[in-house]
C-alpha atoms as a PDB file:
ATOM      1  CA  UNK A   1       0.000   0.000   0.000  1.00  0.00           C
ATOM      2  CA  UNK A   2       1.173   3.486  -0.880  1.00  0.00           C
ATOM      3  CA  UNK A   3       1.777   6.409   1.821  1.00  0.00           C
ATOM      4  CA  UNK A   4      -0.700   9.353   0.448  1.00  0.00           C
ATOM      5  CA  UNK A   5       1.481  12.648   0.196  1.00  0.00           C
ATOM      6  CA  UNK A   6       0.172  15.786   2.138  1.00  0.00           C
ATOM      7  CA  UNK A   7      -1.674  16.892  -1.432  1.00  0.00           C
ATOM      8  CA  UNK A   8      -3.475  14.167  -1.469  1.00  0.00           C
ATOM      9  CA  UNK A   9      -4.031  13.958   2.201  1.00  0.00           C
ATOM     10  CA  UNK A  10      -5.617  17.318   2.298  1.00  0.00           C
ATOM     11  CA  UNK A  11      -7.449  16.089  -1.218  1.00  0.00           C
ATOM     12  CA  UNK A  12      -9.957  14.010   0.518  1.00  0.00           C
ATOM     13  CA  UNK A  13     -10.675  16.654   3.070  1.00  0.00           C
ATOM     14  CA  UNK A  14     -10.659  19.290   0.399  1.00  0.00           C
ATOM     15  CA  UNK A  15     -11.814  17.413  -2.978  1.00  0.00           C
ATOM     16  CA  UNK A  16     -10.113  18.509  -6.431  1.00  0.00           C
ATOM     17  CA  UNK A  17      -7.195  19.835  -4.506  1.00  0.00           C
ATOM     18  CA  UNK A  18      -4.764  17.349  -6.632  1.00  0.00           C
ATOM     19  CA  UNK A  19      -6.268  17.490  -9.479  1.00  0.00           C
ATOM     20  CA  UNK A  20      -6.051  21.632  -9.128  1.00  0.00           C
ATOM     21  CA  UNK A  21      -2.411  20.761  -8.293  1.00  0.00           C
ATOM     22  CA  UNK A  22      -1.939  19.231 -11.259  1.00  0.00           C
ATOM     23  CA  UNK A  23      -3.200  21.490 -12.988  1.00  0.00           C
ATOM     24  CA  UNK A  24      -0.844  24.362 -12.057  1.00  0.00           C
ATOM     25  CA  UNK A  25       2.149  22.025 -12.334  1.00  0.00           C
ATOM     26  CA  UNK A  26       1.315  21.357 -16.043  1.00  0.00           C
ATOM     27  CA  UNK A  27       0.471  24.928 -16.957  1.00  0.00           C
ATOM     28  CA  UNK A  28       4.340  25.429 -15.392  1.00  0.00           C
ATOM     29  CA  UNK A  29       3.711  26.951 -11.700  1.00  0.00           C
ATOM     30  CA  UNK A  30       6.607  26.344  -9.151  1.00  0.00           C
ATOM     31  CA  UNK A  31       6.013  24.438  -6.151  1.00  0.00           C
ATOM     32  CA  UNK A  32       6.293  27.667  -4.230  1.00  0.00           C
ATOM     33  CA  UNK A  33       4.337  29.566  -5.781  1.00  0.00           C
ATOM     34  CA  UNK A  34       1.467  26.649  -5.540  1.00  0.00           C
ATOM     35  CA  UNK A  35       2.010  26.664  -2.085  1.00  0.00           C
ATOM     36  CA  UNK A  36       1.132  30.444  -1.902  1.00  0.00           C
ATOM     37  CA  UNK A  37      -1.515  30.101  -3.852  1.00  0.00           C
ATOM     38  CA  UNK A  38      -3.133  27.126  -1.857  1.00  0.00           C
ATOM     39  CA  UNK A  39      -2.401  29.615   1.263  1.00  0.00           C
ATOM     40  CA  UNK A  40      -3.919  32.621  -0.435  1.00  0.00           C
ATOM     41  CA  UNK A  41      -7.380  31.042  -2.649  1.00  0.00           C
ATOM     42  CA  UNK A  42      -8.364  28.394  -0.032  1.00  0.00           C
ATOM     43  CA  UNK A  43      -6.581  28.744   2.982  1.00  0.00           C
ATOM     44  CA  UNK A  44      -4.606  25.849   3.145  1.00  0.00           C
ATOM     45  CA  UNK A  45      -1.227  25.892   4.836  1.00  0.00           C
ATOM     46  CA  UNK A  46       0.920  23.438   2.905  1.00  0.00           C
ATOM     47  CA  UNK A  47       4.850  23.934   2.585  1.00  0.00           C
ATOM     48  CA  UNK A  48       6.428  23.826  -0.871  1.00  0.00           C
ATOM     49  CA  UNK A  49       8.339  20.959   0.365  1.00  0.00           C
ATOM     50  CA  UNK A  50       4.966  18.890   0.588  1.00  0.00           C
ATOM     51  CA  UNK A  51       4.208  20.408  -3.064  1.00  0.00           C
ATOM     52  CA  UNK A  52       7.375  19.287  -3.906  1.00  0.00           C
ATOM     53  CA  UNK A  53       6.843  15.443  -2.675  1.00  0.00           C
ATOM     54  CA  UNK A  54       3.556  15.529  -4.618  1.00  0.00           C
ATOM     55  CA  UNK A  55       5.112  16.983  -8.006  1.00  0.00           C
ATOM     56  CA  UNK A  56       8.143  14.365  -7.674  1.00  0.00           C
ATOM     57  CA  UNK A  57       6.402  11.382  -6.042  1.00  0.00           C
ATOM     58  CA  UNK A  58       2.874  11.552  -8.112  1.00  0.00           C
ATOM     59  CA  UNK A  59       2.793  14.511 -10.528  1.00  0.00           C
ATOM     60  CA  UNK A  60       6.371  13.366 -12.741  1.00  0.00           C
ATOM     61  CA  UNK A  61       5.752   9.413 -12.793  1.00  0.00           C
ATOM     62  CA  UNK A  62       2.026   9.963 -13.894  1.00  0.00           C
ATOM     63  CA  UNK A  63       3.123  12.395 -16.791  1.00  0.00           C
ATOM     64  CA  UNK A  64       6.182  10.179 -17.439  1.00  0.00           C
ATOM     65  CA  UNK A  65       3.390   7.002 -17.911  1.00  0.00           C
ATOM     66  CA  UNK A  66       1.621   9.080 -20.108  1.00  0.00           C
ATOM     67  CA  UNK A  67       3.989  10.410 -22.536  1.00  0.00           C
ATOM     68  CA  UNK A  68       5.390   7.003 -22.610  1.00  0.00           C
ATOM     69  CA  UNK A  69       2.013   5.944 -23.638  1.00  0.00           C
ATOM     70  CA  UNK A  70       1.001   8.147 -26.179  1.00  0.00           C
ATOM     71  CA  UNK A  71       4.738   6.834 -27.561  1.00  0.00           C
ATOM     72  CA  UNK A  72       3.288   3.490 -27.800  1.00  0.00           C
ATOM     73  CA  UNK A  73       0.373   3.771 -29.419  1.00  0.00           C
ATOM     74  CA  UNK A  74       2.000   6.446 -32.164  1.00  0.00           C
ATOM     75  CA  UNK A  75       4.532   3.684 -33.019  1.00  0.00           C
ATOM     76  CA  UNK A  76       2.111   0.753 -33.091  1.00  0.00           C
ATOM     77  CA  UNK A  77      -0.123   3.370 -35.608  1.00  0.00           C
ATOM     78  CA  UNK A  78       2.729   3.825 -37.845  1.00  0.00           C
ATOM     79  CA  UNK A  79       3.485  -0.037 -37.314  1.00  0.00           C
ATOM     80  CA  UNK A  80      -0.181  -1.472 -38.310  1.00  0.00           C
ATOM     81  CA  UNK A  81      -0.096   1.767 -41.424  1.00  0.00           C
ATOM     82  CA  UNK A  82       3.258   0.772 -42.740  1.00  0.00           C
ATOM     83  CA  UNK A  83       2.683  -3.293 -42.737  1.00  0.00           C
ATOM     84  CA  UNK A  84      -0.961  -2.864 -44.392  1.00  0.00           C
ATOM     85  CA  UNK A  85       0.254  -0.312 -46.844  1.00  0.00           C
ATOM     86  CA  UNK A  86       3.259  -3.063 -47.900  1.00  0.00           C
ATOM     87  CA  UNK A  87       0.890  -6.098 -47.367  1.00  0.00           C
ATOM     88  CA  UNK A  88      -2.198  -4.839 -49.607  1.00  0.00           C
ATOM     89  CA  UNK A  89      -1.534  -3.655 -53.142  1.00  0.00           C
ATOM     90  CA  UNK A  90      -3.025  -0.073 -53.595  1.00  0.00           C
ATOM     91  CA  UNK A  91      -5.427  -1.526 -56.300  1.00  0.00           C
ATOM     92  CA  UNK A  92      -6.543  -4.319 -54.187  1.00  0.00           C
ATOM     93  CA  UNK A  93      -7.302  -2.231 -51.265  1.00  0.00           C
ATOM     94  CA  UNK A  94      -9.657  -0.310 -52.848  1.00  0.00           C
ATOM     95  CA  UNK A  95     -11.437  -3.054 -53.828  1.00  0.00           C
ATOM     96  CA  UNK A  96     -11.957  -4.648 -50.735  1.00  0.00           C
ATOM     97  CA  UNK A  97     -12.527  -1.310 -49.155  1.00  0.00           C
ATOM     98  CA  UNK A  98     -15.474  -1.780 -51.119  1.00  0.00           C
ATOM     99  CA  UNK A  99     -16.662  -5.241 -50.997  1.00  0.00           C
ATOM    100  CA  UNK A 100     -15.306  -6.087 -54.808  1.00  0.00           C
ATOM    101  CA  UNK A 101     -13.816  -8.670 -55.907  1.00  0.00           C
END
């Protein structure tokens, strides 16, 4: 079982607060200044260390699984394009496209 960071800790007291986190982190927001604003807009006292935990612990692994991904299913694309395009003659294609034969 995973230890829940102080984001997400304070997330089920104060629901949306990691997804809001998230949020700032990938429109490029510092852990300090997160921490401010989570001070200043809701009242929340969190330190940007505990910002910091959540950006490096949840935050860059999630992002990292998700380019990785998007990698994954862009290379199996080009894959499955590049062997039908070799294994079906252009003329033939069509045709079955189409339901001739």
């Amino acid at each position: 079982m995973k230890k829940l960071t102080k984001i997400e800790q304070l997330d089920q007291r104060f629901p949306g607060l990691a997804d809001q986190v998230k949020v700032w982190f990938n429109q490029g927001v510092t852990a300090a200044m997160i921490s401010d604003l989570l001070r200043e807009q809701r009242g929340i006292p969190v330190t940007e260390s505990a910002v910091g935990s959540f950006r490096t612990r949840r935050w860059v692994p999630e992002r990292e699984f998700s380019c990785q991904r998007r990698l994954t299913v862009r290379a199996l694309e080009d894959f499955l394009f590049d062997f039908t395009a070799k294994a079906v003659p252009q003329e033939l294609a069509g045709e079955a496209r189409f339901g001739v034969r």
